[in-house]
Protein backbone atom coordinates (compact mmCIF):
# COMPACT_ATOMS: atom_id res chain seq x y z
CA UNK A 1 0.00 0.00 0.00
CA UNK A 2 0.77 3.69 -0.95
CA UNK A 3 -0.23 6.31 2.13
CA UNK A 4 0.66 9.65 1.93
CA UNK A 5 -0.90 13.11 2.23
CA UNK A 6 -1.03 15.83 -0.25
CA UNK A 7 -0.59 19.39 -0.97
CA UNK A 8 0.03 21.79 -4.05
CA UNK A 9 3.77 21.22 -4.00
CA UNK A 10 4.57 18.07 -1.69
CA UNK A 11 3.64 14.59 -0.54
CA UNK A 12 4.65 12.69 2.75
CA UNK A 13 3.89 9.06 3.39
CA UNK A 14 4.85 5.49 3.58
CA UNK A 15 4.78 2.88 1.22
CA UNK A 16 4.08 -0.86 2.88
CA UNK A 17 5.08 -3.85 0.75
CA UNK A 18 4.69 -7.17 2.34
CA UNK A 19 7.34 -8.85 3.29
CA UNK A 20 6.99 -12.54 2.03
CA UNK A 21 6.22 -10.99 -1.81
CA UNK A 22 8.69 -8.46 -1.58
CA UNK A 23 11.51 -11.11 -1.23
CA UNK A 24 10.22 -12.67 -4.38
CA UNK A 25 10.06 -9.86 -6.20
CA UNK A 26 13.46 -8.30 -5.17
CA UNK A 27 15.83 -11.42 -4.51
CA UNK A 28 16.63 -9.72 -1.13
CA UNK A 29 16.44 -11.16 2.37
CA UNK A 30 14.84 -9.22 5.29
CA UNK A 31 15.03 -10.73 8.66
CA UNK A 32 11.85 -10.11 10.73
CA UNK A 33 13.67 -9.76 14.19
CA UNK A 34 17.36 -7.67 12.97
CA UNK A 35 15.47 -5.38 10.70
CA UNK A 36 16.89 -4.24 7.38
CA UNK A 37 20.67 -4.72 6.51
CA UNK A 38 22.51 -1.61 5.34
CA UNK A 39 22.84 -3.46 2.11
CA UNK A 40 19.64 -4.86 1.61
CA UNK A 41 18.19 -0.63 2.31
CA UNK A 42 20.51 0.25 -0.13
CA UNK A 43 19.37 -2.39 -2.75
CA UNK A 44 15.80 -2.11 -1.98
CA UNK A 45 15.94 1.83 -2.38
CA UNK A 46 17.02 1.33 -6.04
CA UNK A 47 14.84 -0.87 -6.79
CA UNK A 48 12.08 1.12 -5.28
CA UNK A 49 13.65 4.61 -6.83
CA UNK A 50 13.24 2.76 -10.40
CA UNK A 51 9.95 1.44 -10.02
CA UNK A 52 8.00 4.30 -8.67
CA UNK A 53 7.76 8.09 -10.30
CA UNK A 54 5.72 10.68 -9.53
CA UNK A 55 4.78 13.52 -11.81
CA UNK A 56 2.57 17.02 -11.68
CA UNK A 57 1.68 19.06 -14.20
CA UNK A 58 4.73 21.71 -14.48
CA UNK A 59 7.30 18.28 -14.42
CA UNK A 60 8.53 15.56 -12.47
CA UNK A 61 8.37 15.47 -9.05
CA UNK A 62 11.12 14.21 -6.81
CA UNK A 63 10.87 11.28 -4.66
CA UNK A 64 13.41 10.94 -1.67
CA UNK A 65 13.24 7.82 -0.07
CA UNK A 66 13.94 7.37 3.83
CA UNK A 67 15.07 4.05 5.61
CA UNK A 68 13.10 1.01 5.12
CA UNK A 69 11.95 -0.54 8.50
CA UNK A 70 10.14 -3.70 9.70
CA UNK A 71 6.48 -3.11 9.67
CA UNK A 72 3.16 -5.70 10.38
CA UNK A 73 -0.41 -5.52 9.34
CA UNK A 74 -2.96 -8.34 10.24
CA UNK A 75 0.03 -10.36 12.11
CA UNK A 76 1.88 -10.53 8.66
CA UNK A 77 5.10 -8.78 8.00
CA UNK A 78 5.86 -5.64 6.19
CA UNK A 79 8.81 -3.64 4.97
CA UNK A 80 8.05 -0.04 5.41
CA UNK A 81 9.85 2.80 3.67
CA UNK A 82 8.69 6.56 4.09
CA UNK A 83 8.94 8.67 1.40
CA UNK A 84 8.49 12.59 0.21
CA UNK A 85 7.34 14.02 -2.93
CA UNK A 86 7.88 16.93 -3.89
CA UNK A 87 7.31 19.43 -6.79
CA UNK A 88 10.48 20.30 -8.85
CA UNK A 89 8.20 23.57 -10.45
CA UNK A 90 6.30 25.35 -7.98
CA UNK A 91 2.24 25.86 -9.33
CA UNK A 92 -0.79 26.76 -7.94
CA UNK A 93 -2.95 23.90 -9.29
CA UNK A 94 -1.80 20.98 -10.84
CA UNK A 95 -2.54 16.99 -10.80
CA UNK A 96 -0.24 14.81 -9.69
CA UNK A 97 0.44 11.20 -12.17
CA UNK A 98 1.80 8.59 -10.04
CA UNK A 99 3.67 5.85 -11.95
CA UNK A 100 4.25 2.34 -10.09
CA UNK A 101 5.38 -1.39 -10.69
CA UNK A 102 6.75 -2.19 -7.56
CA UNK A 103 6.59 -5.83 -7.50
CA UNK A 104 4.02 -5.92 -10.02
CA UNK A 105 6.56 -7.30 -12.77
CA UNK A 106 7.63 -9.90 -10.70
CA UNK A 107 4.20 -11.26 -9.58
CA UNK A 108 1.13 -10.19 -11.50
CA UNK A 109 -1.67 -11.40 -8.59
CA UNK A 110 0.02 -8.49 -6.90
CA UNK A 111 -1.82 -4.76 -6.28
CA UNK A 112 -0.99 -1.57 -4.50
CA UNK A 113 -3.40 -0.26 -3.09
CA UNK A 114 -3.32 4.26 -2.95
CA UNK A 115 -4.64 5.60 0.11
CA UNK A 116 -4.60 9.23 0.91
CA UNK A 117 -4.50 10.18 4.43
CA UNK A 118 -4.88 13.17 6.41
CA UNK A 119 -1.41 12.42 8.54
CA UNK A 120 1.78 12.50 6.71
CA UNK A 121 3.56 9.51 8.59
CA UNK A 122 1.70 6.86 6.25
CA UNK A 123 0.33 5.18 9.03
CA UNK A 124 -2.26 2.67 8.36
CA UNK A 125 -3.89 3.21 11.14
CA UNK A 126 -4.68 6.81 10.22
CA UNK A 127 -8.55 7.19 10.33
CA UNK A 128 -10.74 6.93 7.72
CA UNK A 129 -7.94 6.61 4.81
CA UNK A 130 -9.57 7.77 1.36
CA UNK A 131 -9.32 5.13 -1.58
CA UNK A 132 -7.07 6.99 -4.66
CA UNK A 133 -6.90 3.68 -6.92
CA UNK A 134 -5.08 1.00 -6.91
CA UNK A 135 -2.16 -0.25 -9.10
CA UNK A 136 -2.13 -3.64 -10.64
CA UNK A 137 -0.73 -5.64 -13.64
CA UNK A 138 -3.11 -3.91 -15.82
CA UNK A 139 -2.47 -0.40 -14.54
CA UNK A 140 0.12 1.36 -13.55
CA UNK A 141 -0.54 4.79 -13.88
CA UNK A 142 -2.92 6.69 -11.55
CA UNK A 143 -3.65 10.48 -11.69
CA UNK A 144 -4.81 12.04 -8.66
CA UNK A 145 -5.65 15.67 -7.61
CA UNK A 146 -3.73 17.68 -5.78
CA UNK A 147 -6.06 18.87 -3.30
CA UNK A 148 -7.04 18.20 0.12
CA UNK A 149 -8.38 15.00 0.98
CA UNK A 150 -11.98 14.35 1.50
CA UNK A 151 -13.22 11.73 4.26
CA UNK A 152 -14.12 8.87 2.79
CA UNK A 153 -17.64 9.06 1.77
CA UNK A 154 -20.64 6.16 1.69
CA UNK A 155 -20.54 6.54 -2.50
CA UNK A 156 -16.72 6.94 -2.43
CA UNK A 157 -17.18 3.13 -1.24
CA UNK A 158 -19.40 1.95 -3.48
CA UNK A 159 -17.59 3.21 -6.25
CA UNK A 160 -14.47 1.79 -4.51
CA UNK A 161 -16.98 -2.29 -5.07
CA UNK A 162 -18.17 -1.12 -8.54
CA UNK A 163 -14.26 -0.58 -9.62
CA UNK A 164 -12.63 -3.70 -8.20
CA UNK A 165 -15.20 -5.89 -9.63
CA UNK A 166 -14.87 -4.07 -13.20
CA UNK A 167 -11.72 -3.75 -13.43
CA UNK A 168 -11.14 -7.16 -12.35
CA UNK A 169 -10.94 -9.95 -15.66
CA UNK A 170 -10.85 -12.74 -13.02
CA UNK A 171 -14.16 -11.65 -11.21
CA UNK A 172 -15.91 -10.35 -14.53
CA UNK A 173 -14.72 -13.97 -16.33
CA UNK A 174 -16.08 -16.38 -13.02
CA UNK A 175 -19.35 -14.32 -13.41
CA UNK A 176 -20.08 -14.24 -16.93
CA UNK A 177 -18.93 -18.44 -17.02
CA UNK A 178 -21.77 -18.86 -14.89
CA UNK A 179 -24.23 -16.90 -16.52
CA UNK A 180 -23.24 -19.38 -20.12
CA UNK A 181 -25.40 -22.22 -18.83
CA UNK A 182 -27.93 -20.12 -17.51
CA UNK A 183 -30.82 -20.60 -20.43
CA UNK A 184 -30.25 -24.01 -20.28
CA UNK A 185 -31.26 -27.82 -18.64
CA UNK A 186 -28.73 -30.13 -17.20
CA UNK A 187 -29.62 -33.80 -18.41
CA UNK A 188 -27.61 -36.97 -18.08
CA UNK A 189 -24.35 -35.03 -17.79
CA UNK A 190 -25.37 -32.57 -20.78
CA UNK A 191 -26.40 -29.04 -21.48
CA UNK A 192 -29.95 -29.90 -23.70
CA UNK A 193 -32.89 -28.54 -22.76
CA UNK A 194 -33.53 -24.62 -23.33
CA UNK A 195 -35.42 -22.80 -20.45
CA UNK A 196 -37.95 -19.99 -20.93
CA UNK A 197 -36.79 -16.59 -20.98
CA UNK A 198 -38.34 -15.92 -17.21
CA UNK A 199 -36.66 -19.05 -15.92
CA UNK A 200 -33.41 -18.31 -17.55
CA UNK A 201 -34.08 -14.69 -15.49
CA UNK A 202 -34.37 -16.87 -12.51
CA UNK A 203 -31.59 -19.02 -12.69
CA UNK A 204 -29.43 -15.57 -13.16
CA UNK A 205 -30.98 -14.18 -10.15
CA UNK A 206 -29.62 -17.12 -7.90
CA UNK A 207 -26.41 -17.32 -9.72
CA UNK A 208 -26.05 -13.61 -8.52
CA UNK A 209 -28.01 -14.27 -4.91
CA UNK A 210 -25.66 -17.05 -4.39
CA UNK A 211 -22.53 -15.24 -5.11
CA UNK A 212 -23.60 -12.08 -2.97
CA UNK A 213 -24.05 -14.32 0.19
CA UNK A 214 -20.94 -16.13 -0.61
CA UNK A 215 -18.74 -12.87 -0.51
CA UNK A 216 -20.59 -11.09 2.23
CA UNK A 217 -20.30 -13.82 4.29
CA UNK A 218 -16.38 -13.87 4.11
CA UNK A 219 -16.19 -9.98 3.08
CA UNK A 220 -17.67 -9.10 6.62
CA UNK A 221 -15.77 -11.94 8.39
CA UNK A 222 -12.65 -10.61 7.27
CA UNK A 223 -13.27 -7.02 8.02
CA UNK A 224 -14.73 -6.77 11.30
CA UNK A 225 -12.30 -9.75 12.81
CA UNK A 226 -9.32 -8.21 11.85
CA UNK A 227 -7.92 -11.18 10.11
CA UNK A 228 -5.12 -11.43 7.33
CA UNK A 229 -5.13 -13.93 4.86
CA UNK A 230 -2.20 -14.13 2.19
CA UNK A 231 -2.95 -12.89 -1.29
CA UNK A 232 -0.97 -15.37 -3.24
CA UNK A 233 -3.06 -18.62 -2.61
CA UNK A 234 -6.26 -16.06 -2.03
CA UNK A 235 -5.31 -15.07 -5.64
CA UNK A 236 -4.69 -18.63 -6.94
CA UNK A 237 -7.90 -19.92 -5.71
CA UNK A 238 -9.70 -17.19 -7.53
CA UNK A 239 -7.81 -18.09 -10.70
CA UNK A 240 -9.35 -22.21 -10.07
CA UNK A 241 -12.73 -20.62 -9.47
CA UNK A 242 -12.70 -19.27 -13.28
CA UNK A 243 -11.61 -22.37 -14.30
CA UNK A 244 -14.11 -24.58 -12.21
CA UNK A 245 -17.18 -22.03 -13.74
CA UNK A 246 -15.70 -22.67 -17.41
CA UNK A 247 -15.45 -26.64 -17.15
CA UNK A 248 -19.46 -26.31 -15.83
CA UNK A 249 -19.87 -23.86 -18.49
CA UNK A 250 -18.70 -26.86 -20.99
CA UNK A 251 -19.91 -29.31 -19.43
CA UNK A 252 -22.35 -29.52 -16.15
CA UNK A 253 -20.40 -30.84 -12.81
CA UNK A 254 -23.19 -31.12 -10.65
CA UNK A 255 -27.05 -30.11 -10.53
CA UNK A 256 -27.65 -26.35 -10.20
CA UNK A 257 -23.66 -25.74 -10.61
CA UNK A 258 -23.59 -22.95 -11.34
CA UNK A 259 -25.56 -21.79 -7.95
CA UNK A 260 -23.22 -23.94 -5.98
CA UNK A 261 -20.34 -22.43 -8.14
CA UNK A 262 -20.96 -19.20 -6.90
CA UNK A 263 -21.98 -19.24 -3.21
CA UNK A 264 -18.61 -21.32 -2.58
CA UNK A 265 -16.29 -19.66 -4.33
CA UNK A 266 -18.37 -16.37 -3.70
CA UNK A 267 -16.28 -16.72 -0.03
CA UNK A 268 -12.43 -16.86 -1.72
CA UNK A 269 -13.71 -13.47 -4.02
CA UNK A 270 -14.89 -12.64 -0.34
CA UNK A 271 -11.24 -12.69 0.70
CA UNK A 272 -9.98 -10.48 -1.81
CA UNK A 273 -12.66 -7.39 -1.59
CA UNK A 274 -11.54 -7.63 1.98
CA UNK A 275 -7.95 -6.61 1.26
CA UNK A 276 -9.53 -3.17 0.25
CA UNK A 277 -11.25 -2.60 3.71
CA UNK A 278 -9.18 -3.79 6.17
CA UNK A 279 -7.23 -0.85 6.07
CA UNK A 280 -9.67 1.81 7.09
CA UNK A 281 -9.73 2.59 10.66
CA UNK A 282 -13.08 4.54 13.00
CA UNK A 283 -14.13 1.54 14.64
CA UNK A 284 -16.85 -0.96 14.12
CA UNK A 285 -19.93 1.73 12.78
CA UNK A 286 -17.63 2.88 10.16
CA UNK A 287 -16.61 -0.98 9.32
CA UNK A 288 -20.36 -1.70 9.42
CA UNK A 289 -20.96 1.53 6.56
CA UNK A 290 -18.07 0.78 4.97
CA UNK A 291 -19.07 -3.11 4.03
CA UNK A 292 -22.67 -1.90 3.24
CA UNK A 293 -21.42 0.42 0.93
CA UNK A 294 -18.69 -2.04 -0.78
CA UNK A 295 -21.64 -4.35 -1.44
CA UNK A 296 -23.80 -2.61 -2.61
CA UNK A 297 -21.09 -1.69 -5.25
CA UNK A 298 -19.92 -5.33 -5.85
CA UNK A 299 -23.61 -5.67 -6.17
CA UNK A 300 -24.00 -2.85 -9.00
CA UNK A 301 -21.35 -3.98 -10.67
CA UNK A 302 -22.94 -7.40 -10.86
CA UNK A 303 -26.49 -6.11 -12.35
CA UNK A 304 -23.94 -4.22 -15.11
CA UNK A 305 -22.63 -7.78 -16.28
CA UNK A 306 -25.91 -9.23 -16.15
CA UNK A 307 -27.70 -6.35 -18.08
CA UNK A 308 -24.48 -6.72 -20.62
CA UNK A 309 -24.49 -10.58 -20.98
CA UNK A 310 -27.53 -12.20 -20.77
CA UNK A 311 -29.82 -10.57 -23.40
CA UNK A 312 -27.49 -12.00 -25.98
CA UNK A 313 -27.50 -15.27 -24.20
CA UNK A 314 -30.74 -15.14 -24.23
CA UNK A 315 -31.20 -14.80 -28.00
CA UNK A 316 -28.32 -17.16 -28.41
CA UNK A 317 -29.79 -19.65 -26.61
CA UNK A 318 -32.88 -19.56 -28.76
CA UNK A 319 -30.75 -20.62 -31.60
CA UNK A 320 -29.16 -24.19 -33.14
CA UNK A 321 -25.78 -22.70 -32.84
CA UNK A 322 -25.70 -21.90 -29.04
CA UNK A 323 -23.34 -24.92 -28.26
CA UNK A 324 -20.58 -23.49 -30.49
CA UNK A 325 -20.40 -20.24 -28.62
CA UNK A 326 -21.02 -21.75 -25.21
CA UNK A 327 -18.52 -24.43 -25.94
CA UNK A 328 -15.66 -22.32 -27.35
CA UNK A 329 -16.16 -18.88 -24.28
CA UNK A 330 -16.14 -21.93 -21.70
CA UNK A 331 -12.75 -23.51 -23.34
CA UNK A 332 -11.41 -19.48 -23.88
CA UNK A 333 -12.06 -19.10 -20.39
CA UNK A 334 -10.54 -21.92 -19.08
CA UNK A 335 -7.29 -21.66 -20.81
CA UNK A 336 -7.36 -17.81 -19.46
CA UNK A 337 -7.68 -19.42 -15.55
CA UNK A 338 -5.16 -22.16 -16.29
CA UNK A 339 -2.33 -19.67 -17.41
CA UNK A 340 -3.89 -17.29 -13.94
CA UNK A 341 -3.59 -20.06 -11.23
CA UNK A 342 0.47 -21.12 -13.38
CA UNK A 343 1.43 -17.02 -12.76
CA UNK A 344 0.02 -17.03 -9.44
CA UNK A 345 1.14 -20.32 -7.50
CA UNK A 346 4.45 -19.73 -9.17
CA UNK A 347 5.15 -15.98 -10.49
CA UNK A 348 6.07 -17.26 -13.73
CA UNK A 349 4.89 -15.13 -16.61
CA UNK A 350 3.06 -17.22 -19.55
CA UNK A 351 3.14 -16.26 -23.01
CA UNK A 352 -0.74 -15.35 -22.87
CA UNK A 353 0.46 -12.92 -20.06
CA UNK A 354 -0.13 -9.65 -23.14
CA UNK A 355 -3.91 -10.82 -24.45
CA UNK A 356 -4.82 -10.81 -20.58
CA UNK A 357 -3.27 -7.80 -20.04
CA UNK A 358 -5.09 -6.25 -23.30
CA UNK A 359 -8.42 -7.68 -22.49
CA UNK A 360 -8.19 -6.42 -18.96
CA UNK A 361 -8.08 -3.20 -19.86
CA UNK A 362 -10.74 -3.10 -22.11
CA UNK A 363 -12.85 -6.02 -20.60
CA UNK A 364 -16.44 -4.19 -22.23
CA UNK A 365 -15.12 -5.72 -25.53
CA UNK A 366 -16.18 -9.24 -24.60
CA UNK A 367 -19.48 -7.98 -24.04
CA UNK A 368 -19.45 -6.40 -27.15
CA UNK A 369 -18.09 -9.59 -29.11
CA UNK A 370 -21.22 -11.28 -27.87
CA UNK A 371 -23.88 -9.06 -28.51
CA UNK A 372 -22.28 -8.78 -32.05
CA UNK A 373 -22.39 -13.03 -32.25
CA UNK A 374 -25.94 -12.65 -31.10
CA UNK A 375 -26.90 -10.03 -33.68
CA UNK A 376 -25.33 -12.03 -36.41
CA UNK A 377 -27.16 -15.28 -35.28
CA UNK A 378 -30.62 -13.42 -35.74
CA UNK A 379 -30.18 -12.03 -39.33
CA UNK A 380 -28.81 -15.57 -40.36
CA UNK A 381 -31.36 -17.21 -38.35
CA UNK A 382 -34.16 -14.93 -40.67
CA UNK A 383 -32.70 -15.23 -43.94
CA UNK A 384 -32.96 -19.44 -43.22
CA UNK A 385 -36.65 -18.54 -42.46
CA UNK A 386 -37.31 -16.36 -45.95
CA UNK A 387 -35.42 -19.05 -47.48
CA UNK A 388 -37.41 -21.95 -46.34
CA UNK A 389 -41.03 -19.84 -46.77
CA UNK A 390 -40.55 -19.07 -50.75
CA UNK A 391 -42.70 -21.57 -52.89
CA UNK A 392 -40.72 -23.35 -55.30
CA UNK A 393 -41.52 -23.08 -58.60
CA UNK A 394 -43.93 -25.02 -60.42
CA UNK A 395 -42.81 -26.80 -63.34
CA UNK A 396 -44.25 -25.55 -66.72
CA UNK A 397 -46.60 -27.17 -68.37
CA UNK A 398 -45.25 -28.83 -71.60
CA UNK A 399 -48.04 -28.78 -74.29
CA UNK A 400 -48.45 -32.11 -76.33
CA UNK A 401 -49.44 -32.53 -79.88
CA UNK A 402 -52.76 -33.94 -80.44
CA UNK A 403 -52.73 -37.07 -82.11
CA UNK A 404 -53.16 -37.06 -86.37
CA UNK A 405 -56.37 -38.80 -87.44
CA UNK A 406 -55.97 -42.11 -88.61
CA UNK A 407 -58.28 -41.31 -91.88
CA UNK A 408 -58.83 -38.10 -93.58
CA UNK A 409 -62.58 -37.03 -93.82
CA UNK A 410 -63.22 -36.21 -98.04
């Protein structure tokens, strides 16, 4: 995480990188008990000095690093490092462009999260720390204003739940595999039967009922316990859960999978909305109107990917040639979730690393692809109707000589 206050012409605060990923990322050791080795600062304030740039409006703004310490949040370790920003061109009004990859080369599951604060120590336990963006293997530029910092508001948090579900390709691609199956009928171990258009409705609603209780449950759990959990496996399991939703989307694990899909693996999405909240101090009342608001975002978000998807499943669905695109989004998204859970349980970058990386920054386009699919499927689906409705032609009568009398009248 990124904390730090801000004014026209300067920025204090801390930046807090966990330890465990950090020594992946950087190759350096950091012992939790002696602190940070002269040579391991040094090394990690390069590294950190390369990776992270600030800039405002009139130029670049210089960022002077101090010591990194030994840090902990939820019982896990952290290596803290205050830092200063500061304006190299002095200017009334300007925005300030953060740019920042710390760690996110190394291990793409990670983010970093930018809080704004109304202390200048980067504490995390500040109160009520304001939500700037967050950085993440899709983005790594954020542009902030350079003025001063509001509380964090109810709709500041549910745009804070509409964002993270958006702008995440894993939770967009585990929700729109479960909606695939959603006009049809599970029988003996097949997707056959079509459902009406109000039960296909219905089937969506407890796809999206299920997956609500599933990450409230572990959303709230999370928050008002206190508890850590580690991103990486957090991360990995999420990456499974895509690919679980697109073997169901092929083929059907169990009755009403997709329901059962989503409530369970609604908790591990739980897990990772939670890493936004924990954060934000002012007790248990703010917790409580902070994960109200977060929902209700999440929540949003959710009725944008249903309104997106499933009118062109439904006409889709109403079609000969639904299996084709069912069959080949389920296998697309289960190749995504396979090359997700390698980079994740490993930090290995695969070669499919750039499409995801394209596709989550523009994730509307899949939307778009279908409803384009769908469109096509209706004008071919009419022309076969003209086609098979024209008469064929009758065949012409073919006029035959009357017969020559045998004897000629005189």
């Amino acid at each position: 995480m990124l904390v730090f206050s801000v004014r026209s012409q300067r920025a204090d605060g801390a930046l807090h990188m966990p330890l465990d990923q950090l020594q992946r990322a950087t190759g350096l050791a950091f012992r939790e008990r002696s602190g940070v080795t002269p040579d391991a600062s040094s090394e990690l304030t390069e590294y950190i000095q390369n990776r992270l740039h600030a800039r405002g409006s009139q130029g670049p703004w210089q960022i002077i690093l101090g010591a990194p310490r030994m840090s902990e949040l939820g019982g896990q370790p952290y290596v803290t490092v205050p830092l200063t920003m500061r304006a190299s061109t002095p200017a009334r009004h300007q925005a300030l462009t953060l740019n920042c990859d710390v760690i996110l080369r190394e291990i793409v599951s990670h983010d970093v999260h930018v809080y704004r604060s109304r202390t200048s120590d980067g504490s995390l336990q500040a109160p009520r720390l304001q939500l700037a963006g967050t950085f993440n293997y899709a983005r790594s530029t954020l542009t902030i204003s350079v003025e001063a910092a509001s509380a964090q508001g109810f709709a500041d948090t549910v745009g804070m739940g509409m964002v993270h579900v958006l702008e995440g390709l894993d939770h967009l691609l585990f929700l729109a595999m479960l909606l695939l199956p959603a006009p049809l009928v599970a029988t003996s171990r097949r997707w056959s039967g079509s459902r009406s258009a109000q039960r296909t409705l219905a089937r969506t609603a407890q796809v999206v009922t299920a997956f609500t209780l599933g990450h409230s449950a572990s959303l709230a759990a999370v928050t008002l316990s206190g508890a850590s959990f580690g991103g990486r496996w957090v991360e990995t399991l999420i990456a499974m859960s895509v690919a679980a939703s697109a073997v169901h989307a092929m083929r059907p694990l169990v009755r009403a999978g997709e329901v059962l899909l989503a409530g369970s693996f609604g908790l591990v999405h739980g897990l990772a909305f939670a890493g936004l909240l924990r954060e934000f101090g002012g007790g248990v009342g703010a917790a409580l109107q902070d994960l109200l608001a977060f929902n209700l975002g999440v929540e949003l978000a959710q009725l944008l990917v249903v309104a997106a998807v499933v009118p062109s499943l439904l006409i889709l669905s109403a079609g000969t040639r639904y299996h084709i695109v069912r069959r080949t989004a389920g296998a697309a998204g289960l190749v995504a979730a396979v090359a997700w859970t390698v980079e994740r349980a490993t930090g290995l970058t695969t070669p499919l690393r750039p499409a995801l990386n394209a596709l989550a920054s523009t994730p509307e386009m899949l939307a778009i692809a279908l409803a384009v699919i769908a469109g096509l499927d209706v004008v071919f689906r009419r022309r076969v109707r003209i086609d098979e409705s024209q008469p064929s032609s009758p065949t012409s009568a073919v006029a035959l000589p009357e017969p020559a009398s045998a004897t000629r009248s005189l």
